[in-house]
C-alpha atoms as a PDB file:
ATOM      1  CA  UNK A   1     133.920  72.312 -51.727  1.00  0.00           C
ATOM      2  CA  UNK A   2     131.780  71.445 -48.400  1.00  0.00           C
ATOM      3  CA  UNK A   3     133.832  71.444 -45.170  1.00  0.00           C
ATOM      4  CA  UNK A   4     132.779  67.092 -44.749  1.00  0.00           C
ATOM      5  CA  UNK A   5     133.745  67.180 -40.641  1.00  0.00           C
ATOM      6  CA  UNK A   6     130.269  69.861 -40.787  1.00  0.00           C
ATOM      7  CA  UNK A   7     127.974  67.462 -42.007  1.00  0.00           C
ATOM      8  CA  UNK A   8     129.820  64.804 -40.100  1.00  0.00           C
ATOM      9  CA  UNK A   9     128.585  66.552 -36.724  1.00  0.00           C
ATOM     10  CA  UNK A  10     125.590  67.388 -38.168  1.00  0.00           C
ATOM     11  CA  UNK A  11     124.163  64.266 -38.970  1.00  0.00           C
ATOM     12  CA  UNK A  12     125.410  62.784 -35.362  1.00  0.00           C
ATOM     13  CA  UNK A  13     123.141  65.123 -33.615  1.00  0.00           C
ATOM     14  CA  UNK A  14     120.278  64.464 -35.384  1.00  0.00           C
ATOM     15  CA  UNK A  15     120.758  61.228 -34.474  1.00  0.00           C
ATOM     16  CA  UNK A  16     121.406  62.076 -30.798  1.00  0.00           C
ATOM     17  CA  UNK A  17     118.405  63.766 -30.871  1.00  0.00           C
ATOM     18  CA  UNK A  18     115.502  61.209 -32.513  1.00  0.00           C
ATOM     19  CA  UNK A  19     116.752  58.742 -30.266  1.00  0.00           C
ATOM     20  CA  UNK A  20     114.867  58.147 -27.474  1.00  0.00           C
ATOM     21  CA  UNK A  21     115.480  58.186 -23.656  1.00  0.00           C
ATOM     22  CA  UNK A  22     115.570  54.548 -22.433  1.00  0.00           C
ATOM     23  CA  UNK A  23     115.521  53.836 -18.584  1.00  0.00           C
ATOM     24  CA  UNK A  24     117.693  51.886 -16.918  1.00  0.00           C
ATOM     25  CA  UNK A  25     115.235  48.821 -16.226  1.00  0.00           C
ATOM     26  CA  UNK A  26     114.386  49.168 -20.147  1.00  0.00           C
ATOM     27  CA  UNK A  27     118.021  48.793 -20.883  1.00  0.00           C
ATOM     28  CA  UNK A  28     118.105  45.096 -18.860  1.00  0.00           C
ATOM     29  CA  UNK A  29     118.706  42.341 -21.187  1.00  0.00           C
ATOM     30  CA  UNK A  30     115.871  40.571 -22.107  1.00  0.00           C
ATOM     31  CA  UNK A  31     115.246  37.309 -20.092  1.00  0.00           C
ATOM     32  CA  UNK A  32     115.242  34.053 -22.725  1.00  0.00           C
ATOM     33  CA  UNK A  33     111.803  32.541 -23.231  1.00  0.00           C
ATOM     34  CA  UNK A  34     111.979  29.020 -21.434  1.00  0.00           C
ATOM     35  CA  UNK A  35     109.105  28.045 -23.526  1.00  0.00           C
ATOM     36  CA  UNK A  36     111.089  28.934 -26.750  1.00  0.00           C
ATOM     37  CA  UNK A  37     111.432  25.799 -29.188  1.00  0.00           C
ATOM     38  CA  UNK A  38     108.964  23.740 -27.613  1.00  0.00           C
ATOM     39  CA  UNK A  39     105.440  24.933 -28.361  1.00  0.00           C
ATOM     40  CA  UNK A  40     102.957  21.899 -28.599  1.00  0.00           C
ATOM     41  CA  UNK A  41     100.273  21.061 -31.005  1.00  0.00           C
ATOM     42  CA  UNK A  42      96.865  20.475 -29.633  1.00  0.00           C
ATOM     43  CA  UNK A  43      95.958  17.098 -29.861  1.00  0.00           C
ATOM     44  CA  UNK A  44      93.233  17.403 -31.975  1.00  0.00           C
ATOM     45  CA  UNK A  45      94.817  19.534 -34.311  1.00  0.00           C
ATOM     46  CA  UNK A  46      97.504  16.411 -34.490  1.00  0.00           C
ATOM     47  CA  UNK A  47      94.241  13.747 -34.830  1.00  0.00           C
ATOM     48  CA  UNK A  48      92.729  15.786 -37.878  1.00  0.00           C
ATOM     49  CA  UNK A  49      96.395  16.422 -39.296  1.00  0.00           C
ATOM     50  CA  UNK A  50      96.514  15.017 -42.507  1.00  0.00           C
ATOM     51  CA  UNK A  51      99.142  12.381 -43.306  1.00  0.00           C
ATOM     52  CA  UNK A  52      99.593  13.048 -46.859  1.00  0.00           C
ATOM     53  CA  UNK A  53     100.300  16.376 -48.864  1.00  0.00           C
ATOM     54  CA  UNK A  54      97.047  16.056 -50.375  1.00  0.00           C
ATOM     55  CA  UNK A  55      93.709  18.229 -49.284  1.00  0.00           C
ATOM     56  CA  UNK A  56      91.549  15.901 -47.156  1.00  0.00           C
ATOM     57  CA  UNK A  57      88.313  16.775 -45.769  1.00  0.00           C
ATOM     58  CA  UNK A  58      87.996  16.408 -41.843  1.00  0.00           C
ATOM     59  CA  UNK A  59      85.953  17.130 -39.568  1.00  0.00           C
ATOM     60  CA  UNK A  60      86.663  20.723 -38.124  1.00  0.00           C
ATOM     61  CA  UNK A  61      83.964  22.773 -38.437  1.00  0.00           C
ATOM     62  CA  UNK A  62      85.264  25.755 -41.498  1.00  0.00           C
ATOM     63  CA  UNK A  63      85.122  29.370 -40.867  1.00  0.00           C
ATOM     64  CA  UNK A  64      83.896  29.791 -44.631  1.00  0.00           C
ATOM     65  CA  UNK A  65      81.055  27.279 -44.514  1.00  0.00           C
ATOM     66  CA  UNK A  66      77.693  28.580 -43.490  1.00  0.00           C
ATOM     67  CA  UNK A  67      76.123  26.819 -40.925  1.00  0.00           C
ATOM     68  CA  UNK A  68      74.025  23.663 -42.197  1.00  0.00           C
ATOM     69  CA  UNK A  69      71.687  24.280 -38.669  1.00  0.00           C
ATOM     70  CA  UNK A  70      71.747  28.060 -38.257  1.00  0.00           C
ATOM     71  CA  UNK A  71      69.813  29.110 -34.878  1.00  0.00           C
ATOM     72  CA  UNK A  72      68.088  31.945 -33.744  1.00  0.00           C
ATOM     73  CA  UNK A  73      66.489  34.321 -36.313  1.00  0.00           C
ATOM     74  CA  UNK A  74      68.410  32.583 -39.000  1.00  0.00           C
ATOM     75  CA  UNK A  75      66.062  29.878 -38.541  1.00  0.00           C
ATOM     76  CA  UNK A  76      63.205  31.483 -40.450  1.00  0.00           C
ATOM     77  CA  UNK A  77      63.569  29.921 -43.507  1.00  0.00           C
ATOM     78  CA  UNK A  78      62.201  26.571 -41.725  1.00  0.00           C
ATOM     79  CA  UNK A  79      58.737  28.167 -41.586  1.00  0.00           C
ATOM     80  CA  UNK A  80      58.099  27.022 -45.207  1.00  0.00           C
ATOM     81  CA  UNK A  81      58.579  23.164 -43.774  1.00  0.00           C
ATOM     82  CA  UNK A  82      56.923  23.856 -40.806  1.00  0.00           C
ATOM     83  CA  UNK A  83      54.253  24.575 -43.219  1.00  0.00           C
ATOM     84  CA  UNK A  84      54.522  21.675 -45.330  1.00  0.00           C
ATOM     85  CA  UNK A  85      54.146  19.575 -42.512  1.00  0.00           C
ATOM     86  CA  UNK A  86      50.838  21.362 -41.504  1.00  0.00           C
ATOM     87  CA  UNK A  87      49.006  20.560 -44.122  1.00  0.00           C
ATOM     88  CA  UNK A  88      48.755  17.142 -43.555  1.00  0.00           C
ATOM     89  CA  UNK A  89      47.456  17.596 -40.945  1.00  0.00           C
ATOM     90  CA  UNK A  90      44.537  20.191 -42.741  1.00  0.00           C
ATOM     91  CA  UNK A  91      44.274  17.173 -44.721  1.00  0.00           C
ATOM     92  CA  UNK A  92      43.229  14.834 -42.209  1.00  0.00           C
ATOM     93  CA  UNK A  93      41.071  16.686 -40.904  1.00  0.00           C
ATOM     94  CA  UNK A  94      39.020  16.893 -44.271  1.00  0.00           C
ATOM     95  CA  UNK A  95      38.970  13.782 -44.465  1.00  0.00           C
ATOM     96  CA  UNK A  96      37.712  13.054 -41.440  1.00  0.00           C
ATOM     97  CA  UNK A  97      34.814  15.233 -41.841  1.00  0.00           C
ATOM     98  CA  UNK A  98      34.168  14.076 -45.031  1.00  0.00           C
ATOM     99  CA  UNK A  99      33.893  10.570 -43.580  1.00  0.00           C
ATOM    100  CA  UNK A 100      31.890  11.977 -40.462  1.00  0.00           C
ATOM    101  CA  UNK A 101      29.530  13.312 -43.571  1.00  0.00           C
ATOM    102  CA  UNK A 102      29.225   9.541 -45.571  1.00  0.00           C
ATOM    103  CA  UNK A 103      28.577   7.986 -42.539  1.00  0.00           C
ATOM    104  CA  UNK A 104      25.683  10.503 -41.343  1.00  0.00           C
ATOM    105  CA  UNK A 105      24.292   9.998 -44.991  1.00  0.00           C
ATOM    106  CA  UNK A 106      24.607   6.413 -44.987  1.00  0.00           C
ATOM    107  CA  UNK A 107      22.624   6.298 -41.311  1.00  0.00           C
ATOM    108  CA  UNK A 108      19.909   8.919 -42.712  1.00  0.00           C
ATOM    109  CA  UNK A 109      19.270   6.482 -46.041  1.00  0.00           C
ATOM    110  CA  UNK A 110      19.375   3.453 -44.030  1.00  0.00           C
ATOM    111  CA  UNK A 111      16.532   5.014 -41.318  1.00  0.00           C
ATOM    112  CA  UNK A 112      14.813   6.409 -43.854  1.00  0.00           C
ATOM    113  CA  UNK A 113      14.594   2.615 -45.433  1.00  0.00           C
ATOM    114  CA  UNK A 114      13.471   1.269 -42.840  1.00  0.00           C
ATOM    115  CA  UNK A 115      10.818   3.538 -42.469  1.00  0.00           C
ATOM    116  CA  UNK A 116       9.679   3.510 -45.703  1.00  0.00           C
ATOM    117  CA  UNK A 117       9.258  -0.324 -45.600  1.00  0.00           C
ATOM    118  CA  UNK A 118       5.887  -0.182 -44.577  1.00  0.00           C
ATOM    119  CA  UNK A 119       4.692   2.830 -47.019  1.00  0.00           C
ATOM    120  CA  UNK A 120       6.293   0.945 -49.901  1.00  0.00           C
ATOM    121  CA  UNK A 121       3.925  -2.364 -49.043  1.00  0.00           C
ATOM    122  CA  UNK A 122       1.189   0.173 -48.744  1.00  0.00           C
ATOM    123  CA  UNK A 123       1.787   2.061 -52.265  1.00  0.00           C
ATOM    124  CA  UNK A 124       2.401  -1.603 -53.590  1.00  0.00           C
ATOM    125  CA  UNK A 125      -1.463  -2.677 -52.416  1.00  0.00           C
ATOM    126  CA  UNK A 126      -2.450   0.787 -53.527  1.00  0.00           C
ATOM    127  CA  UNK A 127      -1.058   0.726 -56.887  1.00  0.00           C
ATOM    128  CA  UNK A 128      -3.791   0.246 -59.957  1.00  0.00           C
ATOM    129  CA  UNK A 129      -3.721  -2.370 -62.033  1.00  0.00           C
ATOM    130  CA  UNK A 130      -1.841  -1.849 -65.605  1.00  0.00           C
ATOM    131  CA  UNK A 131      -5.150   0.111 -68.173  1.00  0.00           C
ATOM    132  CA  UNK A 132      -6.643  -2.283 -70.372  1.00  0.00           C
ATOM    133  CA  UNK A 133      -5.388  -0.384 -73.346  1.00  0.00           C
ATOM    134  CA  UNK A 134      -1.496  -1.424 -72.535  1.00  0.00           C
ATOM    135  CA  UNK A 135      -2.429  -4.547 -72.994  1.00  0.00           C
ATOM    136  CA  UNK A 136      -0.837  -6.350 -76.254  1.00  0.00           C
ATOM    137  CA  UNK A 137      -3.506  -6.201 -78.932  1.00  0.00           C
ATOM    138  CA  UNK A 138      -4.691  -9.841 -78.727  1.00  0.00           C
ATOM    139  CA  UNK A 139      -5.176  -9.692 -74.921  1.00  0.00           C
ATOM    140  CA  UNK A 140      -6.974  -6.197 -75.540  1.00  0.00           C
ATOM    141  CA  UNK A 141      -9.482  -7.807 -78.140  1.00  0.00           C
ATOM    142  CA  UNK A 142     -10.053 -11.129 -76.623  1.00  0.00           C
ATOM    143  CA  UNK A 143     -10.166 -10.197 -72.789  1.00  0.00           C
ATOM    144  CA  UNK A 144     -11.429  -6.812 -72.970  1.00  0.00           C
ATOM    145  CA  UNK A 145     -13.055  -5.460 -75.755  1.00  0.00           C
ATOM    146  CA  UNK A 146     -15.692  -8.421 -76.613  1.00  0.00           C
ATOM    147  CA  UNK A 147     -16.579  -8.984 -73.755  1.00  0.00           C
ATOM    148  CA  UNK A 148     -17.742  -5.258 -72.955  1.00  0.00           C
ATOM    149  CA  UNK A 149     -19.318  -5.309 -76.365  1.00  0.00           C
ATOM    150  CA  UNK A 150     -20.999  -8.596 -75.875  1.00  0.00           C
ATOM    151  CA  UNK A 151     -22.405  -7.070 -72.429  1.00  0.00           C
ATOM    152  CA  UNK A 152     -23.517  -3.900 -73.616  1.00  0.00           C
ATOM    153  CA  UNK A 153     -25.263  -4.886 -76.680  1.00  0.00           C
ATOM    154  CA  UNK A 154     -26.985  -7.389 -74.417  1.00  0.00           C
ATOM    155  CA  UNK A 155     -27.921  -4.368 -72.364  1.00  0.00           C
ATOM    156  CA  UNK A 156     -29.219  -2.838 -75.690  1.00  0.00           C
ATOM    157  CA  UNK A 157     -31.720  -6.205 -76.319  1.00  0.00           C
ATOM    158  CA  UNK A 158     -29.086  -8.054 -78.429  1.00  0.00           C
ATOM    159  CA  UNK A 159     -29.738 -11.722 -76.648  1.00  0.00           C
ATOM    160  CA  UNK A 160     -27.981 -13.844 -79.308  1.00  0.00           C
ATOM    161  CA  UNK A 161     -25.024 -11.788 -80.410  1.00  0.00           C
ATOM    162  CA  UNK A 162     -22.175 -14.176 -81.680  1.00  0.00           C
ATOM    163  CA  UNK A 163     -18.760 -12.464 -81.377  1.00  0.00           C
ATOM    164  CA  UNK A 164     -15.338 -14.185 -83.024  1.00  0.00           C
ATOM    165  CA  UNK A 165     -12.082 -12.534 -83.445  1.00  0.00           C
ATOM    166  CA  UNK A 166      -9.792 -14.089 -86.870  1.00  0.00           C
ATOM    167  CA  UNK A 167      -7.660 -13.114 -88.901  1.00  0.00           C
ATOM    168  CA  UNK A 168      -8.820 -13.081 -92.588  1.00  0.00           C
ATOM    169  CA  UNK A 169      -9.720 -11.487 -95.851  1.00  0.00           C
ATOM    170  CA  UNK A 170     -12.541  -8.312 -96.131  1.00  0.00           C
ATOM    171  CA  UNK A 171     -15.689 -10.192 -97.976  1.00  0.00           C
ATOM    172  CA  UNK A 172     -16.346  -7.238 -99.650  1.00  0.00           C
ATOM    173  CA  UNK A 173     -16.376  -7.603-103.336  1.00  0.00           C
ATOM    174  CA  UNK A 174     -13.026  -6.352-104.292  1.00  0.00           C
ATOM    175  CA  UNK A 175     -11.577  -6.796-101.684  1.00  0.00           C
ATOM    176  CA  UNK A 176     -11.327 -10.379-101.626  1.00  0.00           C
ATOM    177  CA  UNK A 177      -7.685 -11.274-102.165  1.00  0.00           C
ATOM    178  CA  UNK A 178      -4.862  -9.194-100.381  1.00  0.00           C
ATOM    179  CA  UNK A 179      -7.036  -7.857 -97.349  1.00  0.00           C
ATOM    180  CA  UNK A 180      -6.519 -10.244 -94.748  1.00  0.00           C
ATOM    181  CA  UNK A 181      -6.260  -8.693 -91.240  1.00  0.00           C
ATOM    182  CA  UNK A 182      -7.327  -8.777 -88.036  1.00  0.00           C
ATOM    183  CA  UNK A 183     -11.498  -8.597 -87.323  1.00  0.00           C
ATOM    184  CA  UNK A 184     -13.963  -8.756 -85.042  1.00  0.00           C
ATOM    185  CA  UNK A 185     -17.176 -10.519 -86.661  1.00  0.00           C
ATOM    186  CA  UNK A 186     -20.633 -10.026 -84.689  1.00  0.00           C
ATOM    187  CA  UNK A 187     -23.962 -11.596 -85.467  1.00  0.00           C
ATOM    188  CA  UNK A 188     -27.487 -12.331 -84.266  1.00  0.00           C
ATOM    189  CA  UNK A 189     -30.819 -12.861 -85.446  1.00  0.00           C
ATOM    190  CA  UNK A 190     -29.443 -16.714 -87.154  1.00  0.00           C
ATOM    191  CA  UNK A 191     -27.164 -14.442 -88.778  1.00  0.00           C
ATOM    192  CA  UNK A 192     -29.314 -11.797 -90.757  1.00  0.00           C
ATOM    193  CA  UNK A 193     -27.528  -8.975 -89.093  1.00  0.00           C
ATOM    194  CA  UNK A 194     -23.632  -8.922 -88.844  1.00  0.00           C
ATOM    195  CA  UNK A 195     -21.143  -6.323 -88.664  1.00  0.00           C
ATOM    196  CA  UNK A 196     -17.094  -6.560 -89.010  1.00  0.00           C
ATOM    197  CA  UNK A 197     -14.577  -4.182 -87.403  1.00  0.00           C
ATOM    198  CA  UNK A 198     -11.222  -4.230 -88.982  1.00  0.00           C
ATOM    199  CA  UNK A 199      -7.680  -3.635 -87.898  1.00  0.00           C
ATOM    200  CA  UNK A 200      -5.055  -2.672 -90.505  1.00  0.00           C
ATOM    201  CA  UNK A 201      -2.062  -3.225 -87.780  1.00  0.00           C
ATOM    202  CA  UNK A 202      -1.790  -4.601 -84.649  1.00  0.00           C
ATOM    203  CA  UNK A 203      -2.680  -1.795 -82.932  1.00  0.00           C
ATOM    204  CA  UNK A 204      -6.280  -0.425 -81.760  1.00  0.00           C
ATOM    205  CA  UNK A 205      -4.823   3.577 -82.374  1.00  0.00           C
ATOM    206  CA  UNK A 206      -4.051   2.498 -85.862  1.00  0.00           C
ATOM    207  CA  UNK A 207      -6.441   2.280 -88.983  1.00  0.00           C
ATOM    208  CA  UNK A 208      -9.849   0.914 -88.310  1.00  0.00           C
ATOM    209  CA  UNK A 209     -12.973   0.089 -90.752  1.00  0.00           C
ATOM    210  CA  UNK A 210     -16.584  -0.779 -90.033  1.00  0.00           C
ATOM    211  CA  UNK A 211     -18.810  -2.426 -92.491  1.00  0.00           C
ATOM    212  CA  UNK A 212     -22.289  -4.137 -91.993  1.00  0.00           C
ATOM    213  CA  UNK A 213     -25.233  -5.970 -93.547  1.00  0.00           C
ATOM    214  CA  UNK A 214     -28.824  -6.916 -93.215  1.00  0.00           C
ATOM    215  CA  UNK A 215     -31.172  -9.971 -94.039  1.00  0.00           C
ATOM    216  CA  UNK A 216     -28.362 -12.413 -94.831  1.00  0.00           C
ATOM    217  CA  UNK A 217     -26.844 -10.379 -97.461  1.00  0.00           C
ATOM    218  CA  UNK A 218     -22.713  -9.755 -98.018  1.00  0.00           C
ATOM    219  CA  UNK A 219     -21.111  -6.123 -96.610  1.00  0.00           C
ATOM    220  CA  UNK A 220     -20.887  -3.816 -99.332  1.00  0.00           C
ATOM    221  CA  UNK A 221     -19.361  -0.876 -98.290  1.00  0.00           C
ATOM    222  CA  UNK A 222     -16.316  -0.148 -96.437  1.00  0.00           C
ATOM    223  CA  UNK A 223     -16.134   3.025 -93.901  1.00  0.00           C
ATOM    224  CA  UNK A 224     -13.362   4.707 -91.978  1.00  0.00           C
ATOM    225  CA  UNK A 225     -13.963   4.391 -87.987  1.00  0.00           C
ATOM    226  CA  UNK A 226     -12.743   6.529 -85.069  1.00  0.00           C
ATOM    227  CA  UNK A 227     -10.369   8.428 -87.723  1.00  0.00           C
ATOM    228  CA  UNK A 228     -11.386  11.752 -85.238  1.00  0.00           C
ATOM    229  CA  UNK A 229     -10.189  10.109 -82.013  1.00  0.00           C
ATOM    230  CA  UNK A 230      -6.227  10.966 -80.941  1.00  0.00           C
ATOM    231  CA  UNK A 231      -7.020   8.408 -78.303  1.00  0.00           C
ATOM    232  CA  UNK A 232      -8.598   5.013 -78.449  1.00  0.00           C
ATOM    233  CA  UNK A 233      -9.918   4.105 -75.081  1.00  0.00           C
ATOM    234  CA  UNK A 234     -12.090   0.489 -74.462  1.00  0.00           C
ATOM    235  CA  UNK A 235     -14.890   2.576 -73.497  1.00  0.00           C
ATOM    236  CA  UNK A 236     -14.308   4.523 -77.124  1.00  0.00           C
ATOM    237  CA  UNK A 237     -14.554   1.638 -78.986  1.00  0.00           C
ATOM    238  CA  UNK A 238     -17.072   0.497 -76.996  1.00  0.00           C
ATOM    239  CA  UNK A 239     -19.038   3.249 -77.410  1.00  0.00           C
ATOM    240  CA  UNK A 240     -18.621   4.214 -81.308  1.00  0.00           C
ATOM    241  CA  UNK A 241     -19.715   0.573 -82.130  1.00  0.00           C
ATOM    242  CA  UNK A 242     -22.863   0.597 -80.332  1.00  0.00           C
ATOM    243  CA  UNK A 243     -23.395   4.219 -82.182  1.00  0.00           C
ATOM    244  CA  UNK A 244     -23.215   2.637 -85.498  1.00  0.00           C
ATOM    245  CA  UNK A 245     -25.338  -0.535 -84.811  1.00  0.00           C
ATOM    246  CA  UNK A 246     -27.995   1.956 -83.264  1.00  0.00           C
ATOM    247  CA  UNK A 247     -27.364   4.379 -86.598  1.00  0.00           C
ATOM    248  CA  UNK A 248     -29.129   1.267 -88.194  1.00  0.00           C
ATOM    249  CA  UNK A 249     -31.972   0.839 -85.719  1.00  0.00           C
ATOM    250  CA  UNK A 250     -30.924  -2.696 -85.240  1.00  0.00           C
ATOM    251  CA  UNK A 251     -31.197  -2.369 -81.202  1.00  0.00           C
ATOM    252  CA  UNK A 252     -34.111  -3.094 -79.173  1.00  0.00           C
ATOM    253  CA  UNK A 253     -34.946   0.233 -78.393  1.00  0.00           C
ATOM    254  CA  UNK A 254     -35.674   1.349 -81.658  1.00  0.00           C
END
């Protein structure tokens, strides 16, 4: 059995010996705070101090909230709206040249207006008058063609020549009934020689026949005319009728 009084000693040294040396001033008693008990609350922790048990928001500014207005390089992220708010401006200023632009084309049309005032009235006196073959087909006949025909057939020794424009049927024999249309019916000598031109349509390009007779007598025959010509001119028909009267030596100059 252990001797008890060995291990009695032996654990009051090693006591002796982990504790430490303690000066004298160390071993003073400890003066009382005179502070103790009556700490204060700062009055604006008492202002923001909530009156119930329940959270309320106040507001202190919270250690876990990021800051809504971060400075210095954490303001980077603004450059986006810095650029939002540039182009706007961009904006404007496209417009504005695009404005400058109207209005410099506006001023160059109006100048150039003005100046061309005078060359207009000068084209206007300038222009030619519309050609005699754009007139309707009445007009054309009446105020064009018989009259050149009358004058050049005059030219040609034909002193009595009696020109009429009507509408009627072909006195050809068999053609009596169902052929009226549009002619123009020349004759001189008291009426021994006569000619009729024929329109189909109301048209001088469209379907034209020539017939003719001598010493009183009735046309007999009924031929094509100008069926080669793509374009009927006044002087055309001028021309191909005075051909065919002279194909019959009925002019002076044969």
């Amino acid at each position: 059995m252990p001797d008890e009084s060995k291990n009695s000693n032996a654990g009051e040294a090693g006591a002796s010996a982990k504790k430490p040396n303690v000066s004298g001033a160390a071993q003073q008693p400890e003066l009382e705070n005179p502070n103790a008990g009556t700490a204060h609350t700062p009055e604006i922790s008492e202002d923001n101090a909530p009156s119930s048990d329940e959270p309320v928001a106040t507001a202190l500014p919270s250690s876990g909230k990021p800051d809504t207005e971060p400075t210095g390089p954490e303001q980077e992220p603004k450059a986006p709206e810095r650029m939002k708010e540039e182009k706007p401006a961009a904006k404007s200023d496209a417009e504005d040249k695009k404005a400058a632009a109207e209005a410099r084309k506006a001023a160059a049309a109006e100048k150039k207006a003005a100046g061309d005032q005078p060359a207009a009235k000068a084209k206007a006196k300038k222009e030619k008058p519309p050609a005699p073959e754009d007139k309707p087909f009445q007009e054309f006949i009446n105020q064009e063609f018989m009259p050149n025909l009358k004058q050049t057939l005059a030219n040609q020794g034909v002193a009595d020549l009696k020109l009429t424009f009507e509408q009627a049927n072909l006195p050809i024999r068999g053609f009596e009934q169902d052929s009226k249309c549009w002619q123009v019916r020349g004759q001189w000598q008291n009426g021994q020689r006569q000619f009729i031109l024929a329109f189909i349509k109301e048209d001088i390009s469209g379907p034209k026949f020539f017939t003719l007779a001598d010493q009183g007598a009735k046309p007999a025959t009924l031929e094509s005319f100008m069926i080669d010509e793509r374009r009927v001119t006044l002087d055309l028909m001028v021309f191909y009728t005075v051909q065919r009267l002279n194909g019959q030596k009925w002019l002076a100059r044969n």
